[in-house]
Protein backbone atom coordinates (compact mmCIF):
# COMPACT_ATOMS: atom_id res chain seq x y z
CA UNK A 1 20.29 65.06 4.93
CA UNK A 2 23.32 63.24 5.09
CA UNK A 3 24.24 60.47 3.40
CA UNK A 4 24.91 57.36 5.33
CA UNK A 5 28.24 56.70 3.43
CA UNK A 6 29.52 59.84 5.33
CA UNK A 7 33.47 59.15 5.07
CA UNK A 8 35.32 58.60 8.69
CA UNK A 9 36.08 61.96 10.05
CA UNK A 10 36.50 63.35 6.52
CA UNK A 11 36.96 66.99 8.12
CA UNK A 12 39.06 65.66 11.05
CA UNK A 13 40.69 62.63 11.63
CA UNK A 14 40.78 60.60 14.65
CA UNK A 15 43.84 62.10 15.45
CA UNK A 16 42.71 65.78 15.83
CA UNK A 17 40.02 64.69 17.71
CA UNK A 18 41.28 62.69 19.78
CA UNK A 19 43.82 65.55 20.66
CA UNK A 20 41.03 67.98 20.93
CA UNK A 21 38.87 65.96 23.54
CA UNK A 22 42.01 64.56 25.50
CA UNK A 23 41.61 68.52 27.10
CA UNK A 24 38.04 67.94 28.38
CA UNK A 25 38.73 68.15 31.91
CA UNK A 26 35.54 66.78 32.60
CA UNK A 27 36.98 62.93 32.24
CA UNK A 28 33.98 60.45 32.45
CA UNK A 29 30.82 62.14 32.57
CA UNK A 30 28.19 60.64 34.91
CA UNK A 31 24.28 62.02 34.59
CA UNK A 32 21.01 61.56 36.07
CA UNK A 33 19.69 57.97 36.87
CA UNK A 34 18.18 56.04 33.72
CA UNK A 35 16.36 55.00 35.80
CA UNK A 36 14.35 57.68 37.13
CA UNK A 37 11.46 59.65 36.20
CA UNK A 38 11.04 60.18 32.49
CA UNK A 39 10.58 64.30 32.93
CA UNK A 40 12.49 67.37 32.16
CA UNK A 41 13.84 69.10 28.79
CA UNK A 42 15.74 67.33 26.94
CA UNK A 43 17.95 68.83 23.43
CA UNK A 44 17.83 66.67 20.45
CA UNK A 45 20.59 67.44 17.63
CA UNK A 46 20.34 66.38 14.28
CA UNK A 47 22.70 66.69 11.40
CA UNK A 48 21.27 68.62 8.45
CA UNK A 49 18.27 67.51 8.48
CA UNK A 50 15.74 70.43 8.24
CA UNK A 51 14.19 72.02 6.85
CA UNK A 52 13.68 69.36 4.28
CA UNK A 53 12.29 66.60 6.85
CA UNK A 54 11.07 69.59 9.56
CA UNK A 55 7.27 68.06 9.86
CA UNK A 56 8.25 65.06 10.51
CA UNK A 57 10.88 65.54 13.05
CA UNK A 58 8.45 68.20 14.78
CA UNK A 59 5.94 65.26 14.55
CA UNK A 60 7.39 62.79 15.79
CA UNK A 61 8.47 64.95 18.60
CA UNK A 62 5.25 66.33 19.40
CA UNK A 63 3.98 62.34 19.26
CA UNK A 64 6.70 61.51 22.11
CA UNK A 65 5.28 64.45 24.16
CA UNK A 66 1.95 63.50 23.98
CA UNK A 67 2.97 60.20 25.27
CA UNK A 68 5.22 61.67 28.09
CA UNK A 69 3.83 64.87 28.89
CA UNK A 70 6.82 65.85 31.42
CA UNK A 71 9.19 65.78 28.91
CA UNK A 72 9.68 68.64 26.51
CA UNK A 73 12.03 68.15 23.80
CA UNK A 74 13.96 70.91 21.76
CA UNK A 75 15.09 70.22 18.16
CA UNK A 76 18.77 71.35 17.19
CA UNK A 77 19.65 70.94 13.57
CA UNK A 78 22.77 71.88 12.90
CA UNK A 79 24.75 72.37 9.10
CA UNK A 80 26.46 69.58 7.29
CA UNK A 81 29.58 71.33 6.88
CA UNK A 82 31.75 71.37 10.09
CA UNK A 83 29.68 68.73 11.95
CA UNK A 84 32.31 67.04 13.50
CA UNK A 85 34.44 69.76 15.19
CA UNK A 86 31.09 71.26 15.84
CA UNK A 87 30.35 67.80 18.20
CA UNK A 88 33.86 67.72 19.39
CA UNK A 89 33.33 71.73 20.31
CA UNK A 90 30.34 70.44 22.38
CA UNK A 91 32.03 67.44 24.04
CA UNK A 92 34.84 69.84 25.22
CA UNK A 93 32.96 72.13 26.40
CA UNK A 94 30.08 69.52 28.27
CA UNK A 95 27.81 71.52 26.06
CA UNK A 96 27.24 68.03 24.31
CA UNK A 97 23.25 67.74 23.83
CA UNK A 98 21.06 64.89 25.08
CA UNK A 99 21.02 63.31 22.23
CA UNK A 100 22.57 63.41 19.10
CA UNK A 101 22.79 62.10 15.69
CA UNK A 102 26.30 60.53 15.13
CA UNK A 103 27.62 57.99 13.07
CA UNK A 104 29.76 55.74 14.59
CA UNK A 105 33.02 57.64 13.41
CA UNK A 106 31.58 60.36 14.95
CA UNK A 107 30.83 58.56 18.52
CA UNK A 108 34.34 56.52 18.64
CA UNK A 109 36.70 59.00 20.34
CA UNK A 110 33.64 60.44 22.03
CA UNK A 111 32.75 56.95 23.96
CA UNK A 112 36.75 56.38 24.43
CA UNK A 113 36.81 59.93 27.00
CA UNK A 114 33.42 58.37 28.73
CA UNK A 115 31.17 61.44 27.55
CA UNK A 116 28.76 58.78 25.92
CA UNK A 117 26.21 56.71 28.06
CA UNK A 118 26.38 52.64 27.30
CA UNK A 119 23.01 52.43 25.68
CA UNK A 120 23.10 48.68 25.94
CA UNK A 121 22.05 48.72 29.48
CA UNK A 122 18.59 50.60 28.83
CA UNK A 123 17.99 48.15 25.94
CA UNK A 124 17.53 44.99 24.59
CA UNK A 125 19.22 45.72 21.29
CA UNK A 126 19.53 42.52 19.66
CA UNK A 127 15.82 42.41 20.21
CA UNK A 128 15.08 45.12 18.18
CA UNK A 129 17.90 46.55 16.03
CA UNK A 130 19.92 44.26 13.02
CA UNK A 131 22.44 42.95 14.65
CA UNK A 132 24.90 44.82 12.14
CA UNK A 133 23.89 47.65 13.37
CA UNK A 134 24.30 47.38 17.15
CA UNK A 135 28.22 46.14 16.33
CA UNK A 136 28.52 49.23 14.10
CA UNK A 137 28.54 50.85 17.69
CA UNK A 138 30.46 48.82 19.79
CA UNK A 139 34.09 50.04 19.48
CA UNK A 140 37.68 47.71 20.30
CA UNK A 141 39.02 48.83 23.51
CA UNK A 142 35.51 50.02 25.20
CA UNK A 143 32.70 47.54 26.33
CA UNK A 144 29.50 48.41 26.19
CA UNK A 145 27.08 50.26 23.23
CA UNK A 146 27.43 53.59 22.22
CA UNK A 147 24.13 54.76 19.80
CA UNK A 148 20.89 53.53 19.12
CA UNK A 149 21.09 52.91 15.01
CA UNK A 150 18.74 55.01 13.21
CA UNK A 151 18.98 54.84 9.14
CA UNK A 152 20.78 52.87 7.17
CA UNK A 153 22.31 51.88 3.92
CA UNK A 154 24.30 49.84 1.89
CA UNK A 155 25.25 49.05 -1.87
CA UNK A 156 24.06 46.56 -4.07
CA UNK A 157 25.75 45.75 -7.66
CA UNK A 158 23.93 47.36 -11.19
CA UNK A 159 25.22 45.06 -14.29
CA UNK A 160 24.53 46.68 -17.66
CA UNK A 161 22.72 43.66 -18.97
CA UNK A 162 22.74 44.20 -22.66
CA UNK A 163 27.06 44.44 -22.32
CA UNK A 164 27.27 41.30 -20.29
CA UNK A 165 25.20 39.41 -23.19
CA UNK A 166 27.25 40.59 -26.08
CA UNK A 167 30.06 39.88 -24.68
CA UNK A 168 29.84 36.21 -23.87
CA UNK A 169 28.04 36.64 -20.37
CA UNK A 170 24.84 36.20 -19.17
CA UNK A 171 23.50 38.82 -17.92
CA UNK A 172 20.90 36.53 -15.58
CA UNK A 173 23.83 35.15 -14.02
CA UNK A 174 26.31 38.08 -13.20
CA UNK A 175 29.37 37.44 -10.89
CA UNK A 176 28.29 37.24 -7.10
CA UNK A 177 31.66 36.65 -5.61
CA UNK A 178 35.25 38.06 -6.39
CA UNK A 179 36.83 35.22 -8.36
CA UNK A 180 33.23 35.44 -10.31
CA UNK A 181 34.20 39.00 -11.08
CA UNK A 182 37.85 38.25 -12.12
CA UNK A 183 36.87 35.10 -14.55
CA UNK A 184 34.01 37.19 -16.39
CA UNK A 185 36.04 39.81 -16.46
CA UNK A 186 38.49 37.84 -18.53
CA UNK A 187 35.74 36.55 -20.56
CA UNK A 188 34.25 39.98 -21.04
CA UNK A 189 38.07 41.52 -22.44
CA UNK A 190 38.70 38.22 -25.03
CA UNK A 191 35.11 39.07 -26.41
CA UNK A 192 34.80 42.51 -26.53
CA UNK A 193 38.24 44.06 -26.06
CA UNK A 194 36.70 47.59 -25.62
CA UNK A 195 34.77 46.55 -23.07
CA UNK A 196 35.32 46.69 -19.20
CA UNK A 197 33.95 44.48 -16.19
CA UNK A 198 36.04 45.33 -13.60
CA UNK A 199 37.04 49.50 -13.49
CA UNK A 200 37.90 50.00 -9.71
CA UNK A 201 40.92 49.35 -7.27
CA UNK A 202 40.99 47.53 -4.29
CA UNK A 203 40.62 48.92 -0.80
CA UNK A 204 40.76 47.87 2.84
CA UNK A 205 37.36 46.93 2.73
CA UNK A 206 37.99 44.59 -0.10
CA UNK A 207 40.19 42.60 2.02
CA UNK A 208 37.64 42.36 4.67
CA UNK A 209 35.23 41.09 1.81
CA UNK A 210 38.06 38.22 1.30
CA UNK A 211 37.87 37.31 5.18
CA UNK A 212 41.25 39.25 5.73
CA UNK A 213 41.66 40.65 9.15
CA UNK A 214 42.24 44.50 8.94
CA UNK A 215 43.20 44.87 12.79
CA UNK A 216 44.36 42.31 15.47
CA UNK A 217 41.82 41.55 18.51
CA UNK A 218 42.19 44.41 20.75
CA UNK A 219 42.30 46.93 17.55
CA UNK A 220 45.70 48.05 18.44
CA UNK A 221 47.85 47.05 15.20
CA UNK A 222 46.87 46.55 11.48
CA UNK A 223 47.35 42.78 10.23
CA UNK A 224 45.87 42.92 6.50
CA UNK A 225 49.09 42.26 5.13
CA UNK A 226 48.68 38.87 4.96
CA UNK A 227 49.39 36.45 1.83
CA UNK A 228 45.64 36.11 0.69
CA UNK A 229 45.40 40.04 0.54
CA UNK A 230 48.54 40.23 -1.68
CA UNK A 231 47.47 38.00 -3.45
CA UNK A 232 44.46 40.12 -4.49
CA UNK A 233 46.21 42.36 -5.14
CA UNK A 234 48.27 40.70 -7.68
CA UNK A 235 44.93 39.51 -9.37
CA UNK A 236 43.71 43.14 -9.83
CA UNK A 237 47.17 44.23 -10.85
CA UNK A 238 47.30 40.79 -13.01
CA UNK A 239 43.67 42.12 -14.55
CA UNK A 240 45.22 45.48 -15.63
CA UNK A 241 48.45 44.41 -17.29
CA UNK A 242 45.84 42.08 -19.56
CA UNK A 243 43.80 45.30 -20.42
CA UNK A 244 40.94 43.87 -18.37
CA UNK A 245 40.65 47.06 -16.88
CA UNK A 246 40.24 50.85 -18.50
CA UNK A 247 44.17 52.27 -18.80
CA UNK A 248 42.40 55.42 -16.80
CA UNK A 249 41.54 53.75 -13.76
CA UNK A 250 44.99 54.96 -11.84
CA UNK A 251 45.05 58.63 -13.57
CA UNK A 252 44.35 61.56 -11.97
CA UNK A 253 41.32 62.08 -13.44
CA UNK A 254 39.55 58.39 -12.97
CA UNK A 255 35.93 59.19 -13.32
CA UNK A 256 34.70 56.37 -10.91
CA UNK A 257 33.04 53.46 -11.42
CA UNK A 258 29.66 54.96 -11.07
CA UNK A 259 30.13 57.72 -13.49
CA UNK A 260 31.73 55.39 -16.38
CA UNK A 261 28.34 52.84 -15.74
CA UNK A 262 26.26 55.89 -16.25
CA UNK A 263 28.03 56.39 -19.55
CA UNK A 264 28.31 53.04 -20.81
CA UNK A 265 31.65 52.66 -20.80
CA UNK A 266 31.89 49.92 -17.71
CA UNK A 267 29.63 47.01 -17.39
CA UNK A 268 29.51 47.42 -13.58
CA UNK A 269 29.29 49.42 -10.38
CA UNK A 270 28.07 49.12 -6.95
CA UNK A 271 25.69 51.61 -5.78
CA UNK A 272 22.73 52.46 -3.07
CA UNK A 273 19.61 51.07 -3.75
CA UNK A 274 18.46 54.50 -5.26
CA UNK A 275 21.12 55.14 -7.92
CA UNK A 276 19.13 53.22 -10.40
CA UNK A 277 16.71 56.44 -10.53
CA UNK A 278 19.90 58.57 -11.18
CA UNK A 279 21.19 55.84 -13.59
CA UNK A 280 17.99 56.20 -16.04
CA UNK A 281 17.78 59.92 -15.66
CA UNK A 282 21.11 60.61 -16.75
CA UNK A 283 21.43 58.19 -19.48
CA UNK A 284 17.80 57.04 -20.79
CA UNK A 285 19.28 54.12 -22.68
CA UNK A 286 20.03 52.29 -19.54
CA UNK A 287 16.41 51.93 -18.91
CA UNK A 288 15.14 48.20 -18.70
CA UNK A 289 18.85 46.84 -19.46
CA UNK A 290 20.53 46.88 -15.98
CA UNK A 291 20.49 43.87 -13.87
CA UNK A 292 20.58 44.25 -9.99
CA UNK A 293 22.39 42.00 -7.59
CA UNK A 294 23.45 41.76 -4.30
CA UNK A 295 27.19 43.29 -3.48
CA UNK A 296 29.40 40.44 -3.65
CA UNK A 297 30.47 38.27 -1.08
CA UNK A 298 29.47 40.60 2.17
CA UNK A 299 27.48 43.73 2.02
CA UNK A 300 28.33 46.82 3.12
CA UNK A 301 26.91 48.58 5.47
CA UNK A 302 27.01 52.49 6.48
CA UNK A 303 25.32 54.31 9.68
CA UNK A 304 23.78 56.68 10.95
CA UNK A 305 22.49 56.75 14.81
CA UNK A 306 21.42 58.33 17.91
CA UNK A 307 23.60 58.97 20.91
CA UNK A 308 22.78 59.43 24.51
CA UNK A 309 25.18 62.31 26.46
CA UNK A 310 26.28 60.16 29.58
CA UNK A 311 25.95 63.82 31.32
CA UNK A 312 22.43 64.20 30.78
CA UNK A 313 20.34 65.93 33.49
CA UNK A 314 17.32 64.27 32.51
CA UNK A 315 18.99 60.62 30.99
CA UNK A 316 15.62 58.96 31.34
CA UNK A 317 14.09 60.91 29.28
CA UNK A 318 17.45 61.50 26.80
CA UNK A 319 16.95 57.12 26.65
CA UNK A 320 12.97 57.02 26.01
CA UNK A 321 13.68 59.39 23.43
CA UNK A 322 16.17 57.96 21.53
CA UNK A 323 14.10 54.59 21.56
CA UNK A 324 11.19 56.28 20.68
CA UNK A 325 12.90 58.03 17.75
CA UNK A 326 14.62 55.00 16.46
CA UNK A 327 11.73 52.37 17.10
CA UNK A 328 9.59 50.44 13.68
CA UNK A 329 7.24 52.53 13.61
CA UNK A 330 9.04 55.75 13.07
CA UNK A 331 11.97 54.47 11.10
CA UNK A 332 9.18 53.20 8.59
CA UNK A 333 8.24 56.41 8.03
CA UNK A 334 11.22 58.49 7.73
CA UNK A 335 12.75 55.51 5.52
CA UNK A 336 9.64 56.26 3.20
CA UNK A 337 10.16 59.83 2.89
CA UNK A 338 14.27 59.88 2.86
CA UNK A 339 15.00 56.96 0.94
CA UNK A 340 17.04 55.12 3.21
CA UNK A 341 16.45 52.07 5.21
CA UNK A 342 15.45 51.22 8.97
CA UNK A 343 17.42 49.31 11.19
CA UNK A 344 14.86 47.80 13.19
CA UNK A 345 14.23 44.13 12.47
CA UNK A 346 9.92 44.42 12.88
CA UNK A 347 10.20 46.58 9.65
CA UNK A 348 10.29 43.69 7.65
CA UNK A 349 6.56 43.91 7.91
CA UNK A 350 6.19 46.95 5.80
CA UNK A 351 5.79 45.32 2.61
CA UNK A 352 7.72 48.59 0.90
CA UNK A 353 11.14 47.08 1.66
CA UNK A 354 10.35 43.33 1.24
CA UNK A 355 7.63 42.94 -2.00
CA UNK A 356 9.17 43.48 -5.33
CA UNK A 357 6.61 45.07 -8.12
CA UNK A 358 8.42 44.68 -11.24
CA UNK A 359 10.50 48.18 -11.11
CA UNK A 360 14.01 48.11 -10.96
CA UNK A 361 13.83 50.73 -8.23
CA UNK A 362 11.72 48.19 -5.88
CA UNK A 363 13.98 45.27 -6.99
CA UNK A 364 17.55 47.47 -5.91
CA UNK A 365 15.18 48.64 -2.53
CA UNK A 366 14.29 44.44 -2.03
CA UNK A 367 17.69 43.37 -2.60
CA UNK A 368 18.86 46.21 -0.63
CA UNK A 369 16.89 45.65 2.56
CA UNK A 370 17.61 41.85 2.63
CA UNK A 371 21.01 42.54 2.19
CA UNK A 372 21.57 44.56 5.57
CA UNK A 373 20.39 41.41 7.87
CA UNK A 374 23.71 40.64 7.30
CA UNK A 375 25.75 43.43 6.04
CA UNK A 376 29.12 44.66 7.76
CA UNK A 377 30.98 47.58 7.91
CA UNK A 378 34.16 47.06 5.76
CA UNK A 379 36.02 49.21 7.36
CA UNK A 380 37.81 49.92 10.61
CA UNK A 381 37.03 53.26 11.58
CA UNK A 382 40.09 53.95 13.34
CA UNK A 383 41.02 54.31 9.75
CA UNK A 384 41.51 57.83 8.53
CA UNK A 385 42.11 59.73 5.54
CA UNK A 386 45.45 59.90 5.46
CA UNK A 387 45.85 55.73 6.33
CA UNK A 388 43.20 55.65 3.30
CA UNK A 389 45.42 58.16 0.84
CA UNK A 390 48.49 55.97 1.66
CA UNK A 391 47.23 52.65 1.24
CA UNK A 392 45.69 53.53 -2.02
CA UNK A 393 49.44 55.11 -3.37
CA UNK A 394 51.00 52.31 -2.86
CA UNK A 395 48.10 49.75 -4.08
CA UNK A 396 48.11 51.78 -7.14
CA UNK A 397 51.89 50.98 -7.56
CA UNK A 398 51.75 47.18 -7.32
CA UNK A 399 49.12 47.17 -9.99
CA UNK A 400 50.86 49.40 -11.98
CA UNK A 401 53.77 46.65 -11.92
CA UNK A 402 56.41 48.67 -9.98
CA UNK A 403 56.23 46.61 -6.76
CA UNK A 404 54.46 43.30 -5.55
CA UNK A 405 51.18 43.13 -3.95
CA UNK A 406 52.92 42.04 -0.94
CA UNK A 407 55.61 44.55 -0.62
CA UNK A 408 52.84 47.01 -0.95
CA UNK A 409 50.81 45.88 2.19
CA UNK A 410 53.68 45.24 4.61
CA UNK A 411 54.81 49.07 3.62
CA UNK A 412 51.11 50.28 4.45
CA UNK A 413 50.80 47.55 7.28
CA UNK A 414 54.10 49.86 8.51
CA UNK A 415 53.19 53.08 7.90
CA UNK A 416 49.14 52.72 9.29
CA UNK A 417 50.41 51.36 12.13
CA UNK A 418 52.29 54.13 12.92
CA UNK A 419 49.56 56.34 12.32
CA UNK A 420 47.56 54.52 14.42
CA UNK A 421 50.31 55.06 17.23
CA UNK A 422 49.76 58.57 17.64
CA UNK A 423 45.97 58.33 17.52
């Protein structure tokens, strides 16, 4: 399957598709009434899904058949590689299916041309979804609700516990907000100078975790160059020139925070609520000496959902569907089984996500699942690769000491927006 954390448009940025769907000459599709009788055949695309979770998708088809005998529903699972053109192929074509698995990257450009039916007036969605969730797929510039959320995930911070108590920390008290991380961090490189807290660089979503804006109100200009964002910038580039940070961590070759925790050469990393499994497995020693928190300040959160074609010959059963797909009950399940989490707020009742047995991997799945009541997504995802590459050069250059923090937002402020322009 994929992984929730799918990156925006990694194979084609907004840009290419919005080009590519700007020639669907189709304009705003219109369907059948969602009203009407829930009958017909309706196509059903997921996103690499089988054959790995095949009986369960075939059941809980064959479950929604049962209960609506008119309705016959076809399965379409298509390859992870080349998803996205392979969506924007269908849109531009009004081949699109009657419902389809797409993140909210995915369904942006989509909803913009009208080929996507507002599922927020079939459904109560604050009713039954986390209200992150629903706003993952509402989109500036276009009322209305785009995709039912499916399965979820987000990241909650690992602490290698035996580091952050020989090194002057606690290890029962890690950081739990920025300036925590940036004071223990100091602590941690006065104690045990070959030690590292902090081995990442900022990113836009970082800002957003300081309460920065990232775009204005109607999404049409980037604003995150604001004092308080330089000014974290300055901190991390502040943390580096003291050698609170590994000298690697703008090379080439930077490992990641994730693979330095794993070999005990950082004291933290942020991670889904199953990397502790991956942790232990691929170095033993970690076992029963990593504490697990909650990501700091705001957590993030990353989607994965179900659309509804607005050209659907049959859109009362393409709706039915998708709520029957995405309901408790069935999210439980396939939660169990995939290792991700539901986005339906009854699921709290399944004591899996909410009762903690001892095991680090029920504590990270816990602290994971109460995190996404109010997680967020970081970041805007009318930003694309290349915004992404460019911010991060010049980022890398005010911690490096070459520029200020602030003359290295208002040149990406400048240069995204302008990107953003030809979107």
């Amino acid at each position: 399957m994929r992984n929730p954390r799918t990156p925006v448009l990694a194979a084609l940025g907004l840009l290419t598709a919005s080009a590519l769907l700007a020639g669907c000459s189709s304009g705003a599709a219109t369907g059948s009434d969602p009203d009407g009788e829930v009958s017909g055949t309706i196509r059903f695309q997921t996103w690499s899904l089988t054959p790995t979770y095949s009986e369960y998708l075939d059941g809980v088809i064959a479950a929604f058949e049962e209960e609506h005998p008119d309705v016959t529903v076809e399965l379409l699972d298509q390859p992870g590689d080349g998803y996205s053109e392979k969506v924007l192929s269908q849109a531009s074509t009004d081949t699109l299916p009657d419902v389809v698995n797409l993140p909210p990257d995915f369904a942006l450009p989509l909803a913009q041309q009208g080929l996507l039916y507002d599922v927020s007036q079939a459904t109560d969605l604050a009713e039954t979804y986390f209200e992150g969730s629903v706003e993952a797929y509402r989109f500036d510039g276009v009322d209305g609700v785009y995709g039912y959320p499916w399965y979820l995930g987000t990241d909650v911070n690992y602490w290698n516990a035996q580091q952050l108590d020989a090194c002057g920390l606690d290890s029962a008290n890690p950081p739990a907000t920025t300036d925590d991380l940036f004071a223990q961090a100091a602590t941690m490189a006065d104690a045990c100078p070959e030690n590292y807290l902090i081995s990442r660089v900022p990113g836009i979503g970082d800002f957003t975790l300081e309460g920065v804006d990232i775009l204005n109100e109607d999404g049409t200009e980037f604003v995150f160059n604001t004092p308080d964002a330089a000014a974290l910038v300055d901190r991390y580039a502040q943390a580096y020139a003291n050698g609170e940070m590994p000298p690697t961590v703008l090379n080439a070759d930077y490992l990641g925070n994730a693979q330095l925790f794993t070999q005990g050469k950082v004291a933290w990393t942020t991670g889904g609520a199953t990397a502790i499994d991956s942790f232990e497995e691929n170095n033993p020693s970690l076992k029963g000496n990593v504490a697990i928190t909650p990501a700091l300040n705001i957590s993030p959160l990353y989607v994965q959902g179900l659309s509804v074609s607005a050209a659907s010959e049959n859109l009362a059963a393409a709706l039915a569907f998708a709520e029957f797909v995405t309901n408790a009950e069935n999210q439980n399940a396939f939660a169990h089984i995939a290792n991700v989490f539901p986005s339906t707020q009854g699921s709290d009742a399944d004591p899996y996500f909410t009762e903690d047995d001892g095991t680090p991997s029920a504590k990270a799945r816990t602290i994971g699942f109460e995190s996404l009541k109010t997680a967020e997504v970081l970041t805007p995802y009318s930003v694309n690769g290349a915004m992404n590459d460019y911010l991060n050069q010049q980022i890398a250059l005010a911690i490096r000491g070459d520029i200020s923090g602030q003359e290295a937002l208002d040149k990406s402020v400048e240069k995204l927006n302008d990107l953003l322009a030809r979107q």
